[in-house]
Protein backbone atom coordinates (compact mmCIF):
# COMPACT_ATOMS: atom_id res chain seq x y z
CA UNK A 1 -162.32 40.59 -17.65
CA UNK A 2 -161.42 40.61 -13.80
CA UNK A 3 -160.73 37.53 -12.23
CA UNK A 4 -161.16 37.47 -8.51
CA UNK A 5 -158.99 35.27 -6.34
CA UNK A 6 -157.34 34.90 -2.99
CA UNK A 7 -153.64 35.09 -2.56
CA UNK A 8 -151.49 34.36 0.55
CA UNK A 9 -149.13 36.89 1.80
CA UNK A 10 -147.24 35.73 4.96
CA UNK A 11 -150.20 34.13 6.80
CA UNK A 12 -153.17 36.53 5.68
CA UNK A 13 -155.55 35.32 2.75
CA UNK A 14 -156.04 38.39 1.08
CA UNK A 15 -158.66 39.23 -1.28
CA UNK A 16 -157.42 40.45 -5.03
CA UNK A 17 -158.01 40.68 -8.40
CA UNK A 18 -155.61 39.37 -11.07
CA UNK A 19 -155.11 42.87 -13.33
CA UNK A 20 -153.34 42.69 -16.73
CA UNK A 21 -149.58 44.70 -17.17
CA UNK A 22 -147.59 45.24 -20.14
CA UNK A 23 -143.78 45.88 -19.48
CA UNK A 24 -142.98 49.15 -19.93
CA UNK A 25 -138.87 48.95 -19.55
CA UNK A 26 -136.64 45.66 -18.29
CA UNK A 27 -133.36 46.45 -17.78
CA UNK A 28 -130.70 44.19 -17.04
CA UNK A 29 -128.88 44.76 -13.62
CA UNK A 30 -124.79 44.22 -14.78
CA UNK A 31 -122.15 42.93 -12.23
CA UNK A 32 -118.09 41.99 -12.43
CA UNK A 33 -117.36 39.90 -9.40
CA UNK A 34 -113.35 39.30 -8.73
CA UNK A 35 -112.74 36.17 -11.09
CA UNK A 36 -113.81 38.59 -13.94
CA UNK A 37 -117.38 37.00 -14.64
CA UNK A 38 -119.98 39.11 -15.27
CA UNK A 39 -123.21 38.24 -13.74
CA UNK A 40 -126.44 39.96 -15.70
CA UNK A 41 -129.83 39.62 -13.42
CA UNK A 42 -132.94 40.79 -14.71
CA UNK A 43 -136.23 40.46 -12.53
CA UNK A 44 -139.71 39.85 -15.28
CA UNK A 45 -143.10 40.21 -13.85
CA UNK A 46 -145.56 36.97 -14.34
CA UNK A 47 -148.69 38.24 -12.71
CA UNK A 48 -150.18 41.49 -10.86
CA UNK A 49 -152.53 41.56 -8.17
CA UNK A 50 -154.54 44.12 -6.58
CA UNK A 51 -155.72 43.88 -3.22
CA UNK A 52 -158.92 45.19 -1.80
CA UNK A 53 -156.38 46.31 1.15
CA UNK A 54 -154.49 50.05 1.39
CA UNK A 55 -151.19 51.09 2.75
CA UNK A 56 -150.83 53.85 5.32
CA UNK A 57 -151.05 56.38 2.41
CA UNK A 58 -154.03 55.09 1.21
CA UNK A 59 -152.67 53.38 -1.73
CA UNK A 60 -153.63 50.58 -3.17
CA UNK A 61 -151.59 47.06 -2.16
CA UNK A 62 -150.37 45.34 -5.15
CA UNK A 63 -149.07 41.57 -5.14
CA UNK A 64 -146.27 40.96 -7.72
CA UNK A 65 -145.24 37.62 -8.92
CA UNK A 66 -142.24 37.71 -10.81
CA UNK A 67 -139.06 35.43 -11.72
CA UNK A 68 -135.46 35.77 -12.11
CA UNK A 69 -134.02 35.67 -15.13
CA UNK A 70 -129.85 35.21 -14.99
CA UNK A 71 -127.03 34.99 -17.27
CA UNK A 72 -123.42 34.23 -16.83
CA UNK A 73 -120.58 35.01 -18.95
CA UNK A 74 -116.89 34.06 -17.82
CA UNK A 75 -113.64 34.22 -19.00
CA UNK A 76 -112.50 31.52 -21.18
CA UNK A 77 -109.65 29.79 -18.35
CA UNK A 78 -112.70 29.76 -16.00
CA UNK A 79 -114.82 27.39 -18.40
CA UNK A 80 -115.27 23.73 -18.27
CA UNK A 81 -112.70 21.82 -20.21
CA UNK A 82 -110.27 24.68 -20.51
CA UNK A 83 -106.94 24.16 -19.98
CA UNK A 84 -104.54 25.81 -17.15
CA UNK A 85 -102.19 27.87 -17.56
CA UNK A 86 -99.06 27.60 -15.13
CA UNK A 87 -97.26 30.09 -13.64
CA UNK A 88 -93.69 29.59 -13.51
């Protein structure tokens, strides 16, 4: 069943309808920054939207609601409570 709504992209009101999705892959995106964490991002879809409106190629415009999902794994001197080690 369609559901027609408005949605608000920048300051136009455009008319859409809600359409269903199913995930087809959602990869996590994997990154070591310089303390030696590693810092996983994955983006997951929430809702689809088609527009009545068309891009300069004629396709159709799409509005994509979506969170971010994040995970953090460090190295055990960097968590809370451990203790230091001191150089000498």
């Amino acid at each position: 069943m369609e559901e027609r709504t408005k949605i608000k992209v920048g300051n136009a009101d455009l008319d859409a309808t809600r359409i269903g999705f199913k995930a087809i892959k959602e990869e996590w995106n994997e990154y070591q920054v310089a303390d030696g964490t590693i810092i996983k991002l994955k983006l997951v879809v929430t809702d689809v939207f088609k527009t009545d409106d068309y891009d300069q190629d004629l396709n159709p415009i799409y509005v994509v609601k979506s969170s971010n999902v994040m995970s953090v794994s460090s190295p055990e001197h960097l968590k809370k409570g451990a203790t230091k080690v001191q150089v000498q």
